[in-house]
Protein backbone atom coordinates (compact mmCIF):
# COMPACT_ATOMS: atom_id res chain seq x y z
CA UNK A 1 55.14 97.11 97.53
CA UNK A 2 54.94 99.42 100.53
CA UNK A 3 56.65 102.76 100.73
CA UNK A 4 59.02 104.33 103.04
CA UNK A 5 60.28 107.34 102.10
CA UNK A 6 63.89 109.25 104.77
CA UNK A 7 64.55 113.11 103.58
CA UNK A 8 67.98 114.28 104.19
CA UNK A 9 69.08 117.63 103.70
CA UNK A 10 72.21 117.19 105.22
CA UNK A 11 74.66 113.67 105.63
CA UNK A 12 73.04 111.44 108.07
CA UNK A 13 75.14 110.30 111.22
CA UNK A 14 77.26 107.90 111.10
CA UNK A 15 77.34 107.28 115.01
CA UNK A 16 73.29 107.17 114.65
CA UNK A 17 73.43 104.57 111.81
CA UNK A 18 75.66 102.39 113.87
CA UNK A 19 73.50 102.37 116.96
CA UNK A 20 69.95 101.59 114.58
CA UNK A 21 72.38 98.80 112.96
CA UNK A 22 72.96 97.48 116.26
CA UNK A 23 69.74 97.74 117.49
CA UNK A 24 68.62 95.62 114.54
CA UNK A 25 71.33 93.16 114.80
CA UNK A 26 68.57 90.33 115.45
CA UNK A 27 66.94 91.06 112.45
CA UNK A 28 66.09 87.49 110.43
CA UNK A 29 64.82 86.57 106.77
CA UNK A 30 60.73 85.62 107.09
CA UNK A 31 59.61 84.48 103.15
CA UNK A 32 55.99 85.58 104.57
CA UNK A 33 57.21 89.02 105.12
CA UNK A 34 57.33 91.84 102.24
CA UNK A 35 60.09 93.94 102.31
CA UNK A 36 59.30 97.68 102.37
CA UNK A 37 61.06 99.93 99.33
CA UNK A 38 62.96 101.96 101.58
CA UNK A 39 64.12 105.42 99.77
CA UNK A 40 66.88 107.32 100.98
CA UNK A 41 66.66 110.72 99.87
CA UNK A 42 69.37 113.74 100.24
CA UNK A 43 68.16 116.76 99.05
CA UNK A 44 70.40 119.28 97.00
CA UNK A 45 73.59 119.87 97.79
CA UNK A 46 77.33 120.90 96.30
CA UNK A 47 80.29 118.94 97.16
CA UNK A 48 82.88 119.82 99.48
CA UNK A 49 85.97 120.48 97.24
CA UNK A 50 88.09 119.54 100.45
CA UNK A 51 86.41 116.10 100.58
CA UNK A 52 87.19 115.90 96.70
CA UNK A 53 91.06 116.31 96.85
CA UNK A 54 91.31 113.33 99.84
CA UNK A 55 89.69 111.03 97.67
CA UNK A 56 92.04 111.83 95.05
CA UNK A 57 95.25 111.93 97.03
CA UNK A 58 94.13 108.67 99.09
CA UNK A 59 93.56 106.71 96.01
CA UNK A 60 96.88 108.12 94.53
CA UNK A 61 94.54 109.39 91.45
CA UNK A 62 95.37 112.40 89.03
CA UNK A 63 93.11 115.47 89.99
CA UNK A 64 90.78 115.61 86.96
CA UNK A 65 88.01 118.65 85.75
CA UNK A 66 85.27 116.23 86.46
CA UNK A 67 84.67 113.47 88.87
CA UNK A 68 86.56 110.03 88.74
CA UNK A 69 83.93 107.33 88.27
CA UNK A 70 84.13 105.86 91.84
CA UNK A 71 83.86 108.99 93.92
CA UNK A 72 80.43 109.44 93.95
CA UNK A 73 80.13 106.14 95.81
CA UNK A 74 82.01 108.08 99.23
CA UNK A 75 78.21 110.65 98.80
CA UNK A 76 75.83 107.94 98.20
CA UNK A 77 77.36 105.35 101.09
CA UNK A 78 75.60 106.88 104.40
CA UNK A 79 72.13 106.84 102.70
CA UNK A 80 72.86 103.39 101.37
CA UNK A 81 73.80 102.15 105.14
CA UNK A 82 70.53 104.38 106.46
CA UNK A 83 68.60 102.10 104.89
CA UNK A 84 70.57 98.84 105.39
CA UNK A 85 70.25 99.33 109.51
CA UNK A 86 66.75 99.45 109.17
CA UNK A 87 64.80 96.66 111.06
CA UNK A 88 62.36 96.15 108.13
CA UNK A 89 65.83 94.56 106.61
CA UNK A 90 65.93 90.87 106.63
CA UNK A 91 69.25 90.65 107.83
CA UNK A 92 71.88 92.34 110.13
CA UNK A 93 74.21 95.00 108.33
CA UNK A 94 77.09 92.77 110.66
CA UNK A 95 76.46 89.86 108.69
CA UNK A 96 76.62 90.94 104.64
CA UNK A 97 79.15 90.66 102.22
CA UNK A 98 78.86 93.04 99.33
CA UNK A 99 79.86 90.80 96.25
CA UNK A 100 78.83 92.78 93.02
CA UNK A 101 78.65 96.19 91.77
CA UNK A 102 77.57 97.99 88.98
CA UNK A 103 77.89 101.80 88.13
CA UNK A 104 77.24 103.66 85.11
CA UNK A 105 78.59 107.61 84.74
CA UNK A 106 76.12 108.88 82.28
CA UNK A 107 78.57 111.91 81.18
CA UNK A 108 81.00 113.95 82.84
CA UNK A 109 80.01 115.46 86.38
CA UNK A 110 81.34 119.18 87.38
CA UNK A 111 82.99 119.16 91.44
CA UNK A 112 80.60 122.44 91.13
CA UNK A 113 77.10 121.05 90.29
CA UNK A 114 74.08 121.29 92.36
CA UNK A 115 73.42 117.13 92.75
CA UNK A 116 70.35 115.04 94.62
CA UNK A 117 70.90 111.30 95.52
CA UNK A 118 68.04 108.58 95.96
CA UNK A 119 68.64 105.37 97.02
CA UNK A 120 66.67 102.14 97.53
CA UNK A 121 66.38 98.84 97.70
CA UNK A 122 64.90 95.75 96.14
CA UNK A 123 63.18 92.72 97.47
CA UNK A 124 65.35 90.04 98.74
CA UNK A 125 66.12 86.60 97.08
CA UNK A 126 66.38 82.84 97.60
CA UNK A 127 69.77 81.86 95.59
CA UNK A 128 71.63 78.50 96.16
CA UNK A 129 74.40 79.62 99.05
CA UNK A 130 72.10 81.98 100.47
CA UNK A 131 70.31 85.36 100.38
CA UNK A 132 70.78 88.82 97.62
CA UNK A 133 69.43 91.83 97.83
CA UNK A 134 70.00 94.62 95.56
CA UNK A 135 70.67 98.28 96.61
CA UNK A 136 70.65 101.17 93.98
CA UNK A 137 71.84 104.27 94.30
CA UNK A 138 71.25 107.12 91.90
CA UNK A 139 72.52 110.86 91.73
CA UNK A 140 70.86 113.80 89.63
CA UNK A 141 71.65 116.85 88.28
CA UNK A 142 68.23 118.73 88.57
CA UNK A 143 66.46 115.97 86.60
CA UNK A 144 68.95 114.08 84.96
CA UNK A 145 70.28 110.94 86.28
CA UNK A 146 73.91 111.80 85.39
CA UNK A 147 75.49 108.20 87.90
CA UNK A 148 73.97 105.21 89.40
CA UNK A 149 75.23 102.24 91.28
CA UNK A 150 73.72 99.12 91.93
CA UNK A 151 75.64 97.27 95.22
CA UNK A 152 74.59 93.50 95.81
CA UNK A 153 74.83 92.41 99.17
CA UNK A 154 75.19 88.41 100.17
CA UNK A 155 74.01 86.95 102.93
CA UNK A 156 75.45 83.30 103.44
CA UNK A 157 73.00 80.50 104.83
CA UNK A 158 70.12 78.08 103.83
CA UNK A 159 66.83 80.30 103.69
CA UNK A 160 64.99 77.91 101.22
CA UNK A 161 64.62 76.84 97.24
CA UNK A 162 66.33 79.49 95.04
CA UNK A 163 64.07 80.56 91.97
CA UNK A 164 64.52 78.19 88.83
CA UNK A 165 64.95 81.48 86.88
CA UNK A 166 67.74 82.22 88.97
CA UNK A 167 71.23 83.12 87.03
CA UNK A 168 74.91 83.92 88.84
CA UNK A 169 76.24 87.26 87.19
CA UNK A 170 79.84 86.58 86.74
CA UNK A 171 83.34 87.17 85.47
CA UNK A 172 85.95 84.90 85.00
CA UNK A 173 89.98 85.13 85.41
CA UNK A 174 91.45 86.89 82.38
CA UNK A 175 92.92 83.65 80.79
CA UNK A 176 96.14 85.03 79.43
CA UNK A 177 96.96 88.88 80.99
CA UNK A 178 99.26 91.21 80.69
CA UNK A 179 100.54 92.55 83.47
CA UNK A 180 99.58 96.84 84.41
CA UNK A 181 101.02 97.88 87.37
CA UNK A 182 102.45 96.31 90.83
CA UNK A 183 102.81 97.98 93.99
CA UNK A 184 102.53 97.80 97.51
CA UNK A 185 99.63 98.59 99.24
CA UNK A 186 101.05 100.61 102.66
CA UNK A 187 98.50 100.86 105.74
CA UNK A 188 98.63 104.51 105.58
CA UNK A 189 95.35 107.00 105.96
CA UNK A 190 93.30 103.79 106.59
CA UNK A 191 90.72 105.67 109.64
CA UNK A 192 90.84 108.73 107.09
CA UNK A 193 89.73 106.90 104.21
CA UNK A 194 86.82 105.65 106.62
CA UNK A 195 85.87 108.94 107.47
CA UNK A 196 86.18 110.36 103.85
CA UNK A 197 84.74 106.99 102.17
CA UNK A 198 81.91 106.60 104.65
CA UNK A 199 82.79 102.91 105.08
CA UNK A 200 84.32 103.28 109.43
CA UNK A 201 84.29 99.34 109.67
CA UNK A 202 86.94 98.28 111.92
CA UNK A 203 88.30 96.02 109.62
CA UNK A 204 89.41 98.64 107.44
CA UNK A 205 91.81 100.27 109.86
CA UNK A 206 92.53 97.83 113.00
CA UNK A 207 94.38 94.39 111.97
CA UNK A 208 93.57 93.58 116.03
CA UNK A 209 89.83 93.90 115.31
CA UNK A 210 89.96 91.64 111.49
CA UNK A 211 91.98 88.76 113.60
CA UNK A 212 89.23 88.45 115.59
CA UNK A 213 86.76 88.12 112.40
CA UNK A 214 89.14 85.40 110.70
CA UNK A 215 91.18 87.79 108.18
CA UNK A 216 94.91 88.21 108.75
CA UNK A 217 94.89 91.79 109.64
CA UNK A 218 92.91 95.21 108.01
CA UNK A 219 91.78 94.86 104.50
CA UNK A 220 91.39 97.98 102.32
CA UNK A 221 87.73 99.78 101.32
CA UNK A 222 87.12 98.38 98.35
CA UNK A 223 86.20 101.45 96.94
CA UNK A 224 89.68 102.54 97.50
CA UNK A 225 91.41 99.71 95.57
CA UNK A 226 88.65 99.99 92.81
CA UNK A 227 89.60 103.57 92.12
CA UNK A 228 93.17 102.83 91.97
CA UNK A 229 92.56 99.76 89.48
CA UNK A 230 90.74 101.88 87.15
CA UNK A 231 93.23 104.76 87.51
CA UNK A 232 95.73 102.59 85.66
CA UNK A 233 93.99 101.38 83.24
CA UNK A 234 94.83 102.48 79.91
CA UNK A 235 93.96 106.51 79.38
CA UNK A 236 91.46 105.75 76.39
CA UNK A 237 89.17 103.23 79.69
CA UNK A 238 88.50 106.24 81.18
CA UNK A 239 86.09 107.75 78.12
CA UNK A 240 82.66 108.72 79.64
CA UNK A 241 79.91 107.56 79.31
CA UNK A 242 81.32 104.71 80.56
CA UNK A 243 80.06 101.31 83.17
CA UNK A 244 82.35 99.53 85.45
CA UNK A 245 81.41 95.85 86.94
CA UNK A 246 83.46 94.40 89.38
CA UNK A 247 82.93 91.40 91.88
CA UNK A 248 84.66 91.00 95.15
CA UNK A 249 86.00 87.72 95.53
CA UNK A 250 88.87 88.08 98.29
CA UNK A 251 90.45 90.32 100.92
CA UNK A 252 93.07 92.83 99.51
CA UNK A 253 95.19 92.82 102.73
CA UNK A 254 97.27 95.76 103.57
CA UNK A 255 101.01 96.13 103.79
CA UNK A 256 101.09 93.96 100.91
CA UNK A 257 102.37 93.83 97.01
CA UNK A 258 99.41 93.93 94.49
CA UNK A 259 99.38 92.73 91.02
CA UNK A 260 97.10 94.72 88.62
CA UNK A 261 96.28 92.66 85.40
CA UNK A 262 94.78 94.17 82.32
CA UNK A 263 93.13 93.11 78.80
CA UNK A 264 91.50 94.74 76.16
CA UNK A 265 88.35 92.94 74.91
CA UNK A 266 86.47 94.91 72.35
CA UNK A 267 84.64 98.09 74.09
CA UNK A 268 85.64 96.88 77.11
CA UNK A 269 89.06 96.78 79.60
CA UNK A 270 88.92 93.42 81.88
CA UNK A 271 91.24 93.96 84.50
CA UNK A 272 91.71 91.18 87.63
CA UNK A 273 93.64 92.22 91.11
CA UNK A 274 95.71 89.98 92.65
CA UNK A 275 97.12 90.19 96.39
CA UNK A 276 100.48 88.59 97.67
CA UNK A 277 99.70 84.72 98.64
CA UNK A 278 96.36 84.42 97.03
CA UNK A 279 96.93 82.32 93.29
CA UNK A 280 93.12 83.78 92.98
CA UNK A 281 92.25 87.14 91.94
CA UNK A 282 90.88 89.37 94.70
CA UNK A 283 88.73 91.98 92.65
CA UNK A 284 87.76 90.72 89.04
CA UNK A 285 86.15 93.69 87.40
CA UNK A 286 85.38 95.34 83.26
CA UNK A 287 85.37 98.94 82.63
CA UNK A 288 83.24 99.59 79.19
CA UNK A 289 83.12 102.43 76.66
CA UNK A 290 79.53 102.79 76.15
CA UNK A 291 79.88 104.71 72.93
CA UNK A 292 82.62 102.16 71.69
CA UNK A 293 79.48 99.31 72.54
CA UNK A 294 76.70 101.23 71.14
CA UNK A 295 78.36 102.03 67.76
CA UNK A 296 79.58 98.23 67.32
CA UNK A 297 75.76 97.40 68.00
CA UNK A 298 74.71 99.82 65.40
CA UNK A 299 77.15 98.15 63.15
CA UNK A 300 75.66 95.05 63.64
CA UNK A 301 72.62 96.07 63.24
């Protein structure tokens, strides 16, 4: 597979990545065509404690020693979307949902450390409602992978006969859940989140702008509602090293009561998210001890 290699040594621009996005708004799947392995590379950096305390006051999350699993997503975002404007993509950034993600916090990361980020992508593929690709971002400390995420992206349409080998990843609806926290979900610091997220899509912050796509006004970053789902689990969930999955499956709507449901399964804390006037849950999602899943494997052993 061909090799493209973008160096960053400082956050790419957002307006710069909207107008390649644009530019490549035409951009269609061809099953002839190879898809390049695009790496986005930032070289080292420290983090701005500033940015730190937003994300923590947005999210309504306790200020910790080390960093909350889901706010190395707001670093690794902009190199992510460098690579998804790119025309060698077989689809438009406009037109992809982002239905899956994966993230694993190896141990505990300082606000202080020196950190590098490289992110890529995989080849795209044929499934039965459409298209996947896989996009995986990873952050070191000097040479140790210390978090990664792994963000798959849908594109909806007929593109051809899915693999036979092909299996859904899924989760379903806790059966019989207890219930963790409710609350309503204001439509404050929505542009600020944007800005301190990375994620400036209009549907985040203008309910005039979602109308006009179909939703019922501005959703919330999902990042945003992630960290605050995992925030109240119970203390003992947040033990690192630790691996969160969770799939999007609805818009969580602003100015709006949410339902946070929560239960314990082994090593690992299910929790679903519900939104007012949706029977379905919005985010379904599992937050595992890995230490609590490697010792009951040695046991079994």
């Amino acid at each position: 597979m061909e090799k493209v290699i973008l160096n960053f040594n400082k956050k790419p621009s957002d307006a710069l990545t909207l107008l390649q996005a644009f530019k490549s708004r035409n951009s269609r799947f061809n099953p002839d065509q190879t898809i390049p392995e695009i790496h986005s590379i930032r070289s080292e950096f420290r983090i701005n404690p500033t940015h730190i305390k937003s994300f923590t006051a947005i999210c309504g999350i306790e200020p910790t020693r080390h960093l909350h699993i889901l706010y190395p997503f707001t670093l690794v975002y902009p190199y992510l979307m460098r690579i998804l404007c790119r025309k060698e993509m077989p689809f438009s950034q406009f037109k992809i949902l982002n239905t899956r993600n994966q993230i694993i916090m190896f141990r505990p990361i300082r606000p202080d450390e020196k950190l590098q980020i490289d992110c890529y992508n995989s080849t795209a593929r044929i499934i039965p409602k459409g298209l996947e690709c896989d996009f995986k971002a990873e952050i070191y400390a000097g040479t140790e992978k210390v978090w990664e995420n792994t963000v798959t992206y849908f594109v909806p349409g007929k593109f051809g006969d899915s693999a036979p080998s092909y299996t859904q990843h899924r989760l379903e609806p806790i059966a019989n859940p207890s219930i963790t926290k409710e609350w309503f979900l204001e439509a404050k610091n929505r542009f600020k989140f944007g800005r301190v997220s990375g994620d400036t899509n209009g549907i985040h912050y203008s309910s005039f702008y979602a109308r006009m796509l179909g939703f019922k006004r501005d959703i919330a970053q999902p990042i945003r509602i992630i960290a605050a789902c995992v925030s109240n689990l119970p203390e003992q969930a947040a033990d690192v090293p630790a691996e969160l999955d969770f799939f999007l499956k609805g818009p969580v709507y602003y100015e709006n009561m949410l339902t946070l449901k929560n239960q314990k399964t082994g090593h690992a804390d299910r929790f679903d998210l519900y939104c007012a006037g949706n029977e379905k849950p919005c985010v379904i999602g599992r937050l595992i001890n890995i230490n609590e899943r490697r010792h009951s494997d040695e046991i079994a052993c």
